[in-house]
N, C-alpha and C. Protein backbone atom coordinates (compact mmCIF):
# COMPACT_ATOMS: atom_id res chain seq x y z
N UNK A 1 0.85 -1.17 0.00
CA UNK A 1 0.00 0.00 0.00
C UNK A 1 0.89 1.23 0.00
N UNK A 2 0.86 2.35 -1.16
CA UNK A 2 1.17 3.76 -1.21
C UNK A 2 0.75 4.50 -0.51
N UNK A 3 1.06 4.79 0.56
CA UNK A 3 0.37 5.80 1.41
C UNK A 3 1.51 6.57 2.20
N UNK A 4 0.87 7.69 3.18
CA UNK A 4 1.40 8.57 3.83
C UNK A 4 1.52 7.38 5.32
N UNK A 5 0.16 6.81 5.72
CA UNK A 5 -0.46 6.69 6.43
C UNK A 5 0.93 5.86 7.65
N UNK A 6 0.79 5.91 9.13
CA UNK A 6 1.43 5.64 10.02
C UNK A 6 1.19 4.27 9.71
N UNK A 7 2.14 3.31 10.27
CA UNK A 7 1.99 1.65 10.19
C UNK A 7 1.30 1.71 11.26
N UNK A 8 0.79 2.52 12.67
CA UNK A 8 -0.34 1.86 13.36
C UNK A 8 -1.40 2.01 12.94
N UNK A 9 -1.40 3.07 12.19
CA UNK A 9 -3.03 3.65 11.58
C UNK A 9 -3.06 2.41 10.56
N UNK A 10 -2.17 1.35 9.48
CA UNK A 10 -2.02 0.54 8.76
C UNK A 10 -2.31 -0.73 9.67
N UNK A 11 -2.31 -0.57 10.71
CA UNK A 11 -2.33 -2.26 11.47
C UNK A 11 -4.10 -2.32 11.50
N UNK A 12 -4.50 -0.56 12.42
CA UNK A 12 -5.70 -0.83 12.82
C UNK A 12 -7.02 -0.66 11.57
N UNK A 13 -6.28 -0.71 10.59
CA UNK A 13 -7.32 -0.86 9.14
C UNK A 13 -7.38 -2.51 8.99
N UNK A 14 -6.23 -2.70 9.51
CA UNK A 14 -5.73 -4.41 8.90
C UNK A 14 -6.70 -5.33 9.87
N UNK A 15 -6.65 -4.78 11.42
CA UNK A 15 -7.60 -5.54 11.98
C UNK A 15 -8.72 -5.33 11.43
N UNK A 16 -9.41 -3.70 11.58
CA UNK A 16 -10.55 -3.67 11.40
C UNK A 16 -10.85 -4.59 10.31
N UNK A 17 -10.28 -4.46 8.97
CA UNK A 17 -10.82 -5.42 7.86
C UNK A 17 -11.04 -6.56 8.03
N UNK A 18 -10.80 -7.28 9.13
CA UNK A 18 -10.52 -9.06 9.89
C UNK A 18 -12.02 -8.91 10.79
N UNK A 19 -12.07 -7.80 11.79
CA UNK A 19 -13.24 -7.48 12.72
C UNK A 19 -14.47 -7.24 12.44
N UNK A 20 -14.08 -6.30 11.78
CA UNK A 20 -15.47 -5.87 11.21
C UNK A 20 -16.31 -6.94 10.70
N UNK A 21 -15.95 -7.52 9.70
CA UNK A 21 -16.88 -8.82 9.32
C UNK A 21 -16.89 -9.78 10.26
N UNK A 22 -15.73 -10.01 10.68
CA UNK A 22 -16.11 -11.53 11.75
C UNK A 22 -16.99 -11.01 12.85
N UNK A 23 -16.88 -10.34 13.73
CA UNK A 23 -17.87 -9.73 14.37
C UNK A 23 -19.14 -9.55 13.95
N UNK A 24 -19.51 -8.68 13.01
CA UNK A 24 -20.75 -8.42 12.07
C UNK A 24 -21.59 -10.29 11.82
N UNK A 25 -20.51 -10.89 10.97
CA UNK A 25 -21.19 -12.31 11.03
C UNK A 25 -21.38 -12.45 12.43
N UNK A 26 -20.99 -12.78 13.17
CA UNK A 26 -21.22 -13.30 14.55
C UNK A 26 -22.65 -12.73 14.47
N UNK A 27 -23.19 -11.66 14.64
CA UNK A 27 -24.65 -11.48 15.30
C UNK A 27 -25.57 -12.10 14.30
N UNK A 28 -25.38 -12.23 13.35
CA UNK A 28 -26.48 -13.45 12.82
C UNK A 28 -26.89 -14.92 13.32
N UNK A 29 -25.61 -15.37 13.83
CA UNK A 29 -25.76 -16.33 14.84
C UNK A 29 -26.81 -15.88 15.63
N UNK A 30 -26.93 -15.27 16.09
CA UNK A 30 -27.96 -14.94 16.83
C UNK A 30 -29.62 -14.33 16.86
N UNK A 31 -29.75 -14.01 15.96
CA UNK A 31 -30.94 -14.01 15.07
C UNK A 31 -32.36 -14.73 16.03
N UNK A 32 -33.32 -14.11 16.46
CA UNK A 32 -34.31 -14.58 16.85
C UNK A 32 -35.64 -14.51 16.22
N UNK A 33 -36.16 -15.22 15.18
CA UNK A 33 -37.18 -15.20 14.30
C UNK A 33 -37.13 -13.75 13.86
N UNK A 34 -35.45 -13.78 12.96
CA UNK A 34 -35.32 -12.62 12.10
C UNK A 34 -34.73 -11.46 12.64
N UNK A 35 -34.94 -11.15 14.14
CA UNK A 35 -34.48 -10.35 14.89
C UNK A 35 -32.91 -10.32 15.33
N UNK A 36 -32.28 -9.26 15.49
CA UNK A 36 -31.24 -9.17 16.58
C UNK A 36 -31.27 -9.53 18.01
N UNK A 37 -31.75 -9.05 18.14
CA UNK A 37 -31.98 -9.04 19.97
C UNK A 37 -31.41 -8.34 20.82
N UNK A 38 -31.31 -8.63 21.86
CA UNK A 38 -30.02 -8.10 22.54
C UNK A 38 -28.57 -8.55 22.51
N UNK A 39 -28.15 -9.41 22.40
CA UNK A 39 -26.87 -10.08 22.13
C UNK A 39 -26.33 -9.57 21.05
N UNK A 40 -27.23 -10.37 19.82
CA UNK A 40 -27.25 -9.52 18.50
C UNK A 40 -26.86 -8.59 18.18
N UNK A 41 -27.70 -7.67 18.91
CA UNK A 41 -28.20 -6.18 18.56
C UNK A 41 -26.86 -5.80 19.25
N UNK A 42 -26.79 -5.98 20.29
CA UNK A 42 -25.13 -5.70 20.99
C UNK A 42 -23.88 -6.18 20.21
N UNK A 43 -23.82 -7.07 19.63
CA UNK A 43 -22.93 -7.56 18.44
C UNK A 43 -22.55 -6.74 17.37
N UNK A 44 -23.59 -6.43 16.64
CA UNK A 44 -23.80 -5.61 15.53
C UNK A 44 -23.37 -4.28 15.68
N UNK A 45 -23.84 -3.37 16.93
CA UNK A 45 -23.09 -2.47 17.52
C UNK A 45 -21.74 -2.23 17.37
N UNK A 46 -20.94 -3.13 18.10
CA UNK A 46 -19.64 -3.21 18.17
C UNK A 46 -18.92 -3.33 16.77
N UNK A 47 -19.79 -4.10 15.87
CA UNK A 47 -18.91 -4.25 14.92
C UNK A 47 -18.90 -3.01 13.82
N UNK A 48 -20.41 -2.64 14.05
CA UNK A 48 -20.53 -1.03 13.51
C UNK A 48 -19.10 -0.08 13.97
N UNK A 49 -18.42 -0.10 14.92
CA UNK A 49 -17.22 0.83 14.97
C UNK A 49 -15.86 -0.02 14.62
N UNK A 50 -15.89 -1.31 14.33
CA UNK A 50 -14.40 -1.65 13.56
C UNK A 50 -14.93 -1.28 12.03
N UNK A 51 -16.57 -1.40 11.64
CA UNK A 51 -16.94 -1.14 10.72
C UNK A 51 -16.42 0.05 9.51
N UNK A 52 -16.35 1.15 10.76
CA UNK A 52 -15.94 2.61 10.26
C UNK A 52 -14.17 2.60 10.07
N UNK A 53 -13.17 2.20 10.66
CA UNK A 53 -12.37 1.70 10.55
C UNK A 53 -11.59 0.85 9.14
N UNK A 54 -12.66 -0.19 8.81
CA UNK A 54 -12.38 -0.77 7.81
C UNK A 54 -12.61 -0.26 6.43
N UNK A 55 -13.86 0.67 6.51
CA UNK A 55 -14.06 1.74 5.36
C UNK A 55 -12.80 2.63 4.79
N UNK A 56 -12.27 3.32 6.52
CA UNK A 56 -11.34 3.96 5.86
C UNK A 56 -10.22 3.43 5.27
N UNK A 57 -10.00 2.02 5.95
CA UNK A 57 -8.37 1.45 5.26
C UNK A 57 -8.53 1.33 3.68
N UNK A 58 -10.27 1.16 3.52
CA UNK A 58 -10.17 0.69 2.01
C UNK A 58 -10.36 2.07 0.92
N UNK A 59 -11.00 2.94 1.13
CA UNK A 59 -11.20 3.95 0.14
C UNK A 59 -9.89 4.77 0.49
N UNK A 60 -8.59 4.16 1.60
CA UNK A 60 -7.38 5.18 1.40
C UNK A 60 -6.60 4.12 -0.26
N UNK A 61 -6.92 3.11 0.03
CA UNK A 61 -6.60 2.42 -1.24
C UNK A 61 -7.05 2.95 -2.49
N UNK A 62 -8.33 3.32 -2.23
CA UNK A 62 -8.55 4.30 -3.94
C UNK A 62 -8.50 6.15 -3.93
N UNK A 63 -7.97 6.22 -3.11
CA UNK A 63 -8.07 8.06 -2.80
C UNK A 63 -6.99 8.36 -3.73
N UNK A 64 -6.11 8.02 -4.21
CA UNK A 64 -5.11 8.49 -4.69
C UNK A 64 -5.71 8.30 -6.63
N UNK A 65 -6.66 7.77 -6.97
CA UNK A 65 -6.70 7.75 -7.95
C UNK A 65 -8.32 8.33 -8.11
N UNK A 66 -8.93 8.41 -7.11
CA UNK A 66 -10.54 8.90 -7.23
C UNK A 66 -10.39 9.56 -5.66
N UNK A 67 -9.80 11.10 -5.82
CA UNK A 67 -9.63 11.05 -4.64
C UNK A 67 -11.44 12.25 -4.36
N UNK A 68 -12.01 12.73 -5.19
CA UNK A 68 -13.27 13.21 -4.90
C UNK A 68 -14.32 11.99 -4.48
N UNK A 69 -14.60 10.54 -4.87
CA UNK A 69 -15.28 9.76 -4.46
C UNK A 69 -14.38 9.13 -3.34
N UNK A 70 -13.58 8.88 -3.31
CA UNK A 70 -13.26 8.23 -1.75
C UNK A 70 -13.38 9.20 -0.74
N UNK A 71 -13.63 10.64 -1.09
CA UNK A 71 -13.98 11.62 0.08
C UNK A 71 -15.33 11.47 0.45
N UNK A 72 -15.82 11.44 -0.43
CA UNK A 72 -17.95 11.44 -0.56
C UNK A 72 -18.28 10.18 -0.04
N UNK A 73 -17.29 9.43 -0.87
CA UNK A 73 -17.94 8.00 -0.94
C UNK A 73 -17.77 7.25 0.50
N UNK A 74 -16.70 7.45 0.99
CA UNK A 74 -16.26 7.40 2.68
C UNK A 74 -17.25 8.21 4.13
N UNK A 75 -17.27 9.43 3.75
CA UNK A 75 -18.36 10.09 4.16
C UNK A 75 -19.83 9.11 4.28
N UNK A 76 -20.34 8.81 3.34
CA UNK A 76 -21.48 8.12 3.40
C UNK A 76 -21.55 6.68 3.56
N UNK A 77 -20.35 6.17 3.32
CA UNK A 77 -20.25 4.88 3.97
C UNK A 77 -19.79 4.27 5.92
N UNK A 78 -19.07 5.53 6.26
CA UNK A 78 -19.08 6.34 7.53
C UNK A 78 -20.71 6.32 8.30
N UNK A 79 -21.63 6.71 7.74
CA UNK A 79 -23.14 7.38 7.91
C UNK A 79 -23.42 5.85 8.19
N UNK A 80 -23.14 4.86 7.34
CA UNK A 80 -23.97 3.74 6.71
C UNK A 80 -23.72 2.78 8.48
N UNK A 81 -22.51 3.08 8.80
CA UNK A 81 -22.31 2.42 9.80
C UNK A 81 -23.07 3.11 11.00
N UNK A 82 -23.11 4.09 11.37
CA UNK A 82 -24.10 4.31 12.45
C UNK A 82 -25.62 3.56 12.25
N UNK A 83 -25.92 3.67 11.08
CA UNK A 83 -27.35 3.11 10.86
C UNK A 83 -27.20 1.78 11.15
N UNK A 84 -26.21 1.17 10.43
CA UNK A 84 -26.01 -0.62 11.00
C UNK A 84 -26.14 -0.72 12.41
N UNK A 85 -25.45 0.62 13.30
CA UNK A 85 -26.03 0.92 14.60
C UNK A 85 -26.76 0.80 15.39
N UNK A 86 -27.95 1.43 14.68
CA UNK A 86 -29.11 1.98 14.49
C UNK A 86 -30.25 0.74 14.93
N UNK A 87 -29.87 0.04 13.74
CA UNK A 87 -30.48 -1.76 13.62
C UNK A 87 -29.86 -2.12 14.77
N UNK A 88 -28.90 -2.55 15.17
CA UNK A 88 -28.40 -2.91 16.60
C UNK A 88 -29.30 -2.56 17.52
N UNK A 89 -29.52 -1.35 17.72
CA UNK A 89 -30.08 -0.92 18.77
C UNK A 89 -31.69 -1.35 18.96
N UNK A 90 -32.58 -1.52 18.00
CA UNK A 90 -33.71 -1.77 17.55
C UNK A 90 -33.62 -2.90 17.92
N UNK A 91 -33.08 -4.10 17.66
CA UNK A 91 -32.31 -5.43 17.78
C UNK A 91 -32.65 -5.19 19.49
N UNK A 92 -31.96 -4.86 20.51
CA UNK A 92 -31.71 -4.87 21.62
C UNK A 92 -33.63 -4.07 22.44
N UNK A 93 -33.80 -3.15 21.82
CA UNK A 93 -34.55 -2.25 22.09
C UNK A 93 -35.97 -3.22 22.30
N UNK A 94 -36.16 -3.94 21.11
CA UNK A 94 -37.15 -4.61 20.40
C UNK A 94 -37.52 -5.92 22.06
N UNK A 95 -36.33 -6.41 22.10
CA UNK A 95 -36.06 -7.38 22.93
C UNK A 95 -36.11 -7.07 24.31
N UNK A 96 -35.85 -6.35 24.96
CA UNK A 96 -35.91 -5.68 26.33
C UNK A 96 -37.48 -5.29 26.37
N UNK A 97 -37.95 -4.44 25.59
CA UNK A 97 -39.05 -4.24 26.05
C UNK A 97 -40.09 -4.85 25.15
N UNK A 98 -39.86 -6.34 24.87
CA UNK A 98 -40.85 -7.24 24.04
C UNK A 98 -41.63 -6.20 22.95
N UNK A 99 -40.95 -5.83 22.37
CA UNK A 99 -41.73 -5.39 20.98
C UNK A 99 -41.52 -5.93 19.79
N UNK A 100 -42.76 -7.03 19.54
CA UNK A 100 -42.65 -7.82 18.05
C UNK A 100 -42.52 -6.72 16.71
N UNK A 101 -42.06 -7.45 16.14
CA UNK A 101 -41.49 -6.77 14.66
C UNK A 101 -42.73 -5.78 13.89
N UNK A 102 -43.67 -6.45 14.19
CA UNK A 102 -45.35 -5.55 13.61
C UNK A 102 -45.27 -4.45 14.13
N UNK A 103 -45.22 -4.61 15.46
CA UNK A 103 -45.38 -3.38 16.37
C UNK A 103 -44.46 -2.23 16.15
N UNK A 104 -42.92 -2.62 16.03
CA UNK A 104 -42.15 -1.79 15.98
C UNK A 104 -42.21 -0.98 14.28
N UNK A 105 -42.47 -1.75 13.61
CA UNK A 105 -43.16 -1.06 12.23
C UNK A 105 -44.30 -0.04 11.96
N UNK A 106 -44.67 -0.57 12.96
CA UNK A 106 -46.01 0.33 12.85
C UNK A 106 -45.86 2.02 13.37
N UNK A 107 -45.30 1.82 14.71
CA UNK A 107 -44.95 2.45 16.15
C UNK A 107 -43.69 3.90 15.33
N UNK A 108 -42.85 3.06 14.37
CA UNK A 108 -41.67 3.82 13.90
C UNK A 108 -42.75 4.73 12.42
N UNK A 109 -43.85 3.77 11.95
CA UNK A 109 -44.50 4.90 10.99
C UNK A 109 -44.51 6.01 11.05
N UNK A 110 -45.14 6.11 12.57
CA UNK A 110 -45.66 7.34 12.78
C UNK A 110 -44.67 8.75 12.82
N UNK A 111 -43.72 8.18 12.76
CA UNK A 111 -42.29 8.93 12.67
C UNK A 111 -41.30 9.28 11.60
N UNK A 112 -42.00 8.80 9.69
CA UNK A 112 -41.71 8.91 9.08
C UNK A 112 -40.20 9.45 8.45
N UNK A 113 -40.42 10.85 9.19
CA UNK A 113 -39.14 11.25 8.37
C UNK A 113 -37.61 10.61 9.64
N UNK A 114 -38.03 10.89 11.05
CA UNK A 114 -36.78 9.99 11.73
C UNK A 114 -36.56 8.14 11.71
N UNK A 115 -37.28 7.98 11.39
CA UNK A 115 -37.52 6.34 11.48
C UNK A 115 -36.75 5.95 9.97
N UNK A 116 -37.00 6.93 8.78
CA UNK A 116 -36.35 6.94 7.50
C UNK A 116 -34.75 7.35 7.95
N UNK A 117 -34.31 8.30 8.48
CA UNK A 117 -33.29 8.60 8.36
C UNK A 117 -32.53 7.57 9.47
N UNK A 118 -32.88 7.20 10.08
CA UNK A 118 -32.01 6.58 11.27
C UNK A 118 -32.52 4.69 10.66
N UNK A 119 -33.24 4.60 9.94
CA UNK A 119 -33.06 3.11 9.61
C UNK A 119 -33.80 2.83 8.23
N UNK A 120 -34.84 3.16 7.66
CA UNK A 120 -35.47 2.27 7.17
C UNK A 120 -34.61 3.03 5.59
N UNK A 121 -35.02 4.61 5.19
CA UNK A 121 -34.56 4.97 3.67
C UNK A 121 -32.89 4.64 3.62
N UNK A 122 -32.15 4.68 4.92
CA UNK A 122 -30.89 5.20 4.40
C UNK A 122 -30.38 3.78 4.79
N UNK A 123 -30.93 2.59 5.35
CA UNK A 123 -30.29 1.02 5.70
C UNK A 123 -29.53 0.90 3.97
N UNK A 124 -30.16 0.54 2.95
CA UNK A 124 -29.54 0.49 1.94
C UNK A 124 -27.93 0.94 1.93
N UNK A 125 -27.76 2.02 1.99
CA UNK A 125 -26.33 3.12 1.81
C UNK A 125 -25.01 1.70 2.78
N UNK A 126 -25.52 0.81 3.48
CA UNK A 126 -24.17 -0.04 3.42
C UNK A 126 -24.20 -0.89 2.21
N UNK A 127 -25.01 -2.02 1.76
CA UNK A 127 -24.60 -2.73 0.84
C UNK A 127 -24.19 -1.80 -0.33
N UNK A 128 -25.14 -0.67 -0.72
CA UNK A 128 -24.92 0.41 -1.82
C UNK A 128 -23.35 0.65 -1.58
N UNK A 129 -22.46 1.35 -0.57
CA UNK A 129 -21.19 1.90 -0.35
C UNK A 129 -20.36 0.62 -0.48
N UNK A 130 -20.67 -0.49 0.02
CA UNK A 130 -19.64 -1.84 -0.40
C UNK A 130 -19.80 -2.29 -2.06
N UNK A 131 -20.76 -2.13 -2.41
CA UNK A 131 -21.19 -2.25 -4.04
C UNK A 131 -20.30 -1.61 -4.71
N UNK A 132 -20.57 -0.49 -4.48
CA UNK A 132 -19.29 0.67 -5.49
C UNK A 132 -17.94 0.69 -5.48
N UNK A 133 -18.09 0.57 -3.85
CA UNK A 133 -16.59 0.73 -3.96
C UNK A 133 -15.58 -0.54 -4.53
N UNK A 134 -16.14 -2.16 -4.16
CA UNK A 134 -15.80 -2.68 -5.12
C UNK A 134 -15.57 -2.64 -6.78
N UNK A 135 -16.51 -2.06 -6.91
CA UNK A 135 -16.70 -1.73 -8.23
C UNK A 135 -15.50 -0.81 -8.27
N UNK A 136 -15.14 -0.09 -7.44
CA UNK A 136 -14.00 1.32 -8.37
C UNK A 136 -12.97 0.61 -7.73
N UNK A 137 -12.31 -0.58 -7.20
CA UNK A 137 -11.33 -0.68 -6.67
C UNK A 137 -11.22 -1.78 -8.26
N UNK A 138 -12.44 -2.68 -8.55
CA UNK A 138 -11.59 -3.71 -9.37
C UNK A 138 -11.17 -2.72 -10.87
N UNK A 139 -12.23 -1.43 -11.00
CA UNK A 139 -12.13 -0.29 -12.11
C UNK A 139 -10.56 0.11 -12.47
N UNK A 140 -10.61 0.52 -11.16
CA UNK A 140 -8.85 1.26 -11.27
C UNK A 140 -8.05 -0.03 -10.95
N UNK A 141 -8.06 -1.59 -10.73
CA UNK A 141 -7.46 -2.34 -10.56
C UNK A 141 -6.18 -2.73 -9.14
N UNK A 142 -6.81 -2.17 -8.73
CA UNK A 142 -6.29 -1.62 -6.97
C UNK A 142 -6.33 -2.97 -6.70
N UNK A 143 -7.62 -3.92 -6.72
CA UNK A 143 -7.88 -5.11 -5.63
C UNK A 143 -7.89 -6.00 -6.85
N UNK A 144 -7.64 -6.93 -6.64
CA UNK A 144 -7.63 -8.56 -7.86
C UNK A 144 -9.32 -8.40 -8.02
N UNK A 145 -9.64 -9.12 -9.20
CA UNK A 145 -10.89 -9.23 -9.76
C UNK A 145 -11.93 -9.47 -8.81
N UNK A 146 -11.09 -11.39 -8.36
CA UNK A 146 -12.02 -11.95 -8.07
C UNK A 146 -12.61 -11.80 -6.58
N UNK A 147 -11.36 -10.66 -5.87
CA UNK A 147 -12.42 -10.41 -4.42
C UNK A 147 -13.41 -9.46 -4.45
N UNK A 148 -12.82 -8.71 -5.71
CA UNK A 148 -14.22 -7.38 -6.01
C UNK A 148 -15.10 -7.91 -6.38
N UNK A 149 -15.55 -9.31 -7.05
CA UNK A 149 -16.41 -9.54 -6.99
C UNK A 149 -17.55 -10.26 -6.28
N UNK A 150 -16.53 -10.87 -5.21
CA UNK A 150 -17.12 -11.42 -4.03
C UNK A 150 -17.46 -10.38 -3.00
N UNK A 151 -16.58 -9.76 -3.04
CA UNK A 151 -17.63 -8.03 -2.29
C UNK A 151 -18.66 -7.66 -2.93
N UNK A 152 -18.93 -7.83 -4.34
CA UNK A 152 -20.13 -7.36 -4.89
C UNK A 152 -21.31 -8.50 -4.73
N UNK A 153 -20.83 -9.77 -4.65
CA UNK A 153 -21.77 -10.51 -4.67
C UNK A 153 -22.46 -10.49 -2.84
N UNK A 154 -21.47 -10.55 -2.05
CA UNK A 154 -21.74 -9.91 -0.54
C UNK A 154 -22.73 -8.34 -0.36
N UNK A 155 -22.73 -7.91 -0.98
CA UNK A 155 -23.19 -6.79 -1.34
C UNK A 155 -24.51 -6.59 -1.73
N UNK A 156 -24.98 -7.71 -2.87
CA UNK A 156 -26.33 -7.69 -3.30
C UNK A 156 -27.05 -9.00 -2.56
N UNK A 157 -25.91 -9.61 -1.75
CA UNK A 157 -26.90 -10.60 -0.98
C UNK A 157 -27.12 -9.97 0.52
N UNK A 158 -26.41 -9.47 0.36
CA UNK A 158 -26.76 -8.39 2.11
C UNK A 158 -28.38 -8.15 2.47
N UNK A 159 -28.43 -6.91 1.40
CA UNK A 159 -30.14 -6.49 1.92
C UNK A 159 -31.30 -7.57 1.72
N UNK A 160 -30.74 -8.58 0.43
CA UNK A 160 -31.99 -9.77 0.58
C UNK A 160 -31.94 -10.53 1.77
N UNK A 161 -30.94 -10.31 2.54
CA UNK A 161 -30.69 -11.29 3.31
C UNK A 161 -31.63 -10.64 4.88
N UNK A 162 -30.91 -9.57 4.99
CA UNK A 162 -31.43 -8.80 5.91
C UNK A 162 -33.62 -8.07 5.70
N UNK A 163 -33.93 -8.04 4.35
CA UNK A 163 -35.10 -8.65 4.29
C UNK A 163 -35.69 -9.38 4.64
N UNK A 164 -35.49 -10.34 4.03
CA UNK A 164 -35.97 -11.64 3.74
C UNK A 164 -36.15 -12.30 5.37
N UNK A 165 -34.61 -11.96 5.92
CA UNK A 165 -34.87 -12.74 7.58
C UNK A 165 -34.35 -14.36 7.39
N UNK A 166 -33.93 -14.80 6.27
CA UNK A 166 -33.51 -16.14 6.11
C UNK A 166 -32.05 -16.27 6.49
N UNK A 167 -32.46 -17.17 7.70
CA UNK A 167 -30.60 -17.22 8.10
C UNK A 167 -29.46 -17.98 7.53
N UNK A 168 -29.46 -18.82 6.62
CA UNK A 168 -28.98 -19.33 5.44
C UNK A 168 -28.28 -18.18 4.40
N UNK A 169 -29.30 -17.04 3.93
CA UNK A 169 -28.85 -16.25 3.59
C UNK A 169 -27.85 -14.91 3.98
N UNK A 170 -29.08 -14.96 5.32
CA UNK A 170 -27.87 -14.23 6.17
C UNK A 170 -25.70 -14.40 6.40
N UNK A 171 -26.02 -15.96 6.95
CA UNK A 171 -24.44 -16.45 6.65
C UNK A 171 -23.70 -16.06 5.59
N UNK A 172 -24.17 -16.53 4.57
CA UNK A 172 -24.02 -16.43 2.91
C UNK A 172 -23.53 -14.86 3.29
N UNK A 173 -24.56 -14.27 3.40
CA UNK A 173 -24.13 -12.52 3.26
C UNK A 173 -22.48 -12.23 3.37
N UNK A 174 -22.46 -13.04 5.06
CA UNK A 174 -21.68 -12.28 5.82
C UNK A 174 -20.40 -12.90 5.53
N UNK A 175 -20.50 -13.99 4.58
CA UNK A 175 -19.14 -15.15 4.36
C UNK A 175 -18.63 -14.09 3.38
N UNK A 176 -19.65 -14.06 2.34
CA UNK A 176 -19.48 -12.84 1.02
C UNK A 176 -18.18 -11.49 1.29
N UNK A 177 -18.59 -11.26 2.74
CA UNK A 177 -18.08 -10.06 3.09
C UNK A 177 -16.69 -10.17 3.87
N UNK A 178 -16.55 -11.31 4.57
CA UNK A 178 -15.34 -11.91 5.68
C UNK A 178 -14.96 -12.28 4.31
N UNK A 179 -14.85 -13.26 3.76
CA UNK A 179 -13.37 -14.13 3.23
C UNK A 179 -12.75 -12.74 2.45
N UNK A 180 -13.27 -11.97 1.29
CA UNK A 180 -12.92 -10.77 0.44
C UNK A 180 -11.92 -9.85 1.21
N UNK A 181 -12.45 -9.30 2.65
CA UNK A 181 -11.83 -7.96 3.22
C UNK A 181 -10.52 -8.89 3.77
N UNK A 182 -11.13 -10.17 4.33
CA UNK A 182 -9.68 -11.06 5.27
C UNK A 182 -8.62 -10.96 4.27
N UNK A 183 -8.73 -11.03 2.75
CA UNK A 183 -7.98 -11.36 1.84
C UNK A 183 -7.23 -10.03 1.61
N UNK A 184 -8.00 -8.91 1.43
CA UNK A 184 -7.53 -7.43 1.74
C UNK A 184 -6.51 -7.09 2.41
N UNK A 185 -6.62 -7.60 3.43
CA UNK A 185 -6.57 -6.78 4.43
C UNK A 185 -4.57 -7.36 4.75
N UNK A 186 -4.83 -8.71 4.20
CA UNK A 186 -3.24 -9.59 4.41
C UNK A 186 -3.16 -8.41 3.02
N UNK A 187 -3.68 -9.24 1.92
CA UNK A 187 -2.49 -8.83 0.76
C UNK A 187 -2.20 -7.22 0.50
N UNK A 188 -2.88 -6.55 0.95
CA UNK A 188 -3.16 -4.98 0.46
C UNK A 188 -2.54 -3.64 1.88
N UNK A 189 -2.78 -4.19 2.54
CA UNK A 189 -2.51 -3.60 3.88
C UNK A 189 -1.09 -4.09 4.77
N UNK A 190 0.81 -3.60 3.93
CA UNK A 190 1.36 -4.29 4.92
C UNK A 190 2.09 -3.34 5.96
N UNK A 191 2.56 -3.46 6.68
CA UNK A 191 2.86 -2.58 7.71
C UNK A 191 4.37 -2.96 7.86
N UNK A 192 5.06 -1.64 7.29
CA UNK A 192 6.14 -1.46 7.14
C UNK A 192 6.99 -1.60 8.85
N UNK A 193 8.26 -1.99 8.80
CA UNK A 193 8.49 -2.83 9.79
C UNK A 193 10.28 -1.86 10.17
């Protein structure tokens, strides 16, 4: 990796890229008829901040050649992780004070424009920000083909997955997303010694 960047600021991209997903998978394990829960929802949390972490190690990989979209594009993939948050918390929220999934749909209607911004319009903007940016890393040829495209395929199985509520798919998602960044994160990220 060409960069300015300190080898600790290079280590803690290197974990995050290892954390972030393994963590993130982990709370699907836990899944309660579709739900987070509390465990979950506490899972997902945590991994939401190696989350932000791992964003940046990767769009410093394309800043030097798209350096107006790895500013924007980081920015809003930054956002994407509080909302993964967001779901965490709902996850935990839902569960503590027994509120089935109907209810909490209904309950968050009435709240349209915050219930949109903190989960339901802007949830998309993670698989969307892992979508692209694969896309401009295999573009400018930064990352080998075939993990950009296993980030992309992680990517469009994400939100069906997280729809749908099928935990089969869910895994799938989150394998999509772990083996690609693990692979990153060795070959792309080394820390000068």
């Amino acid at each position: 990796m060409q960069s300015s960047v300190h080898s600790n600021e290079i280590r803690l991209y290197k974990t995050s890229l290892f954390l972030a997903p393994l963590i993130f998978s982990l709370s699907t394990f836990y899944w309660k008829n579709g739900e987070y829960g509390v465990t979950g929802g506490t899972i997902l949390f945590l991994a939401s901040v190696f989350w932000i972490f791992a964003f940046i190690g990767l769009f410093s990989l394309i800043k030097n050649r798209m350096p107006n979209y790895a500013l924007w594009g980081l920015l809003i993939a930054i956002f994407s992780c509080f909302i993964g948050a967001n779901f965490g918390f709902v996850g935990v929220y839902a569960e503590v004070f027994n509120i089935d999934h109907e209810t909490y749909i209904r309950e968050f209607a009435k709240y349209p424009v915050s219930s949109n911004i903190l989960l339901f319009a802007t949830g998309p903007l993670f698989p969307l920000s892992m979508l692209i940016l694969a896309i401009n890393l295999w573009r400018t040829r930064i990352v080998a083909g075939w993990i950009c495209v296993l980030l992309c395929i992680g990517a469009i199985v994400f939100p069906l997955s997280r729809i749908s509520r099928i935990p089969i798919l869910g895994h799938a998602a989150d394998l999509f997303l772990l083996v690609p960044l693990f692979f990153i994160s060795v070959k792309y990220f080394d820390v000068e010694k």
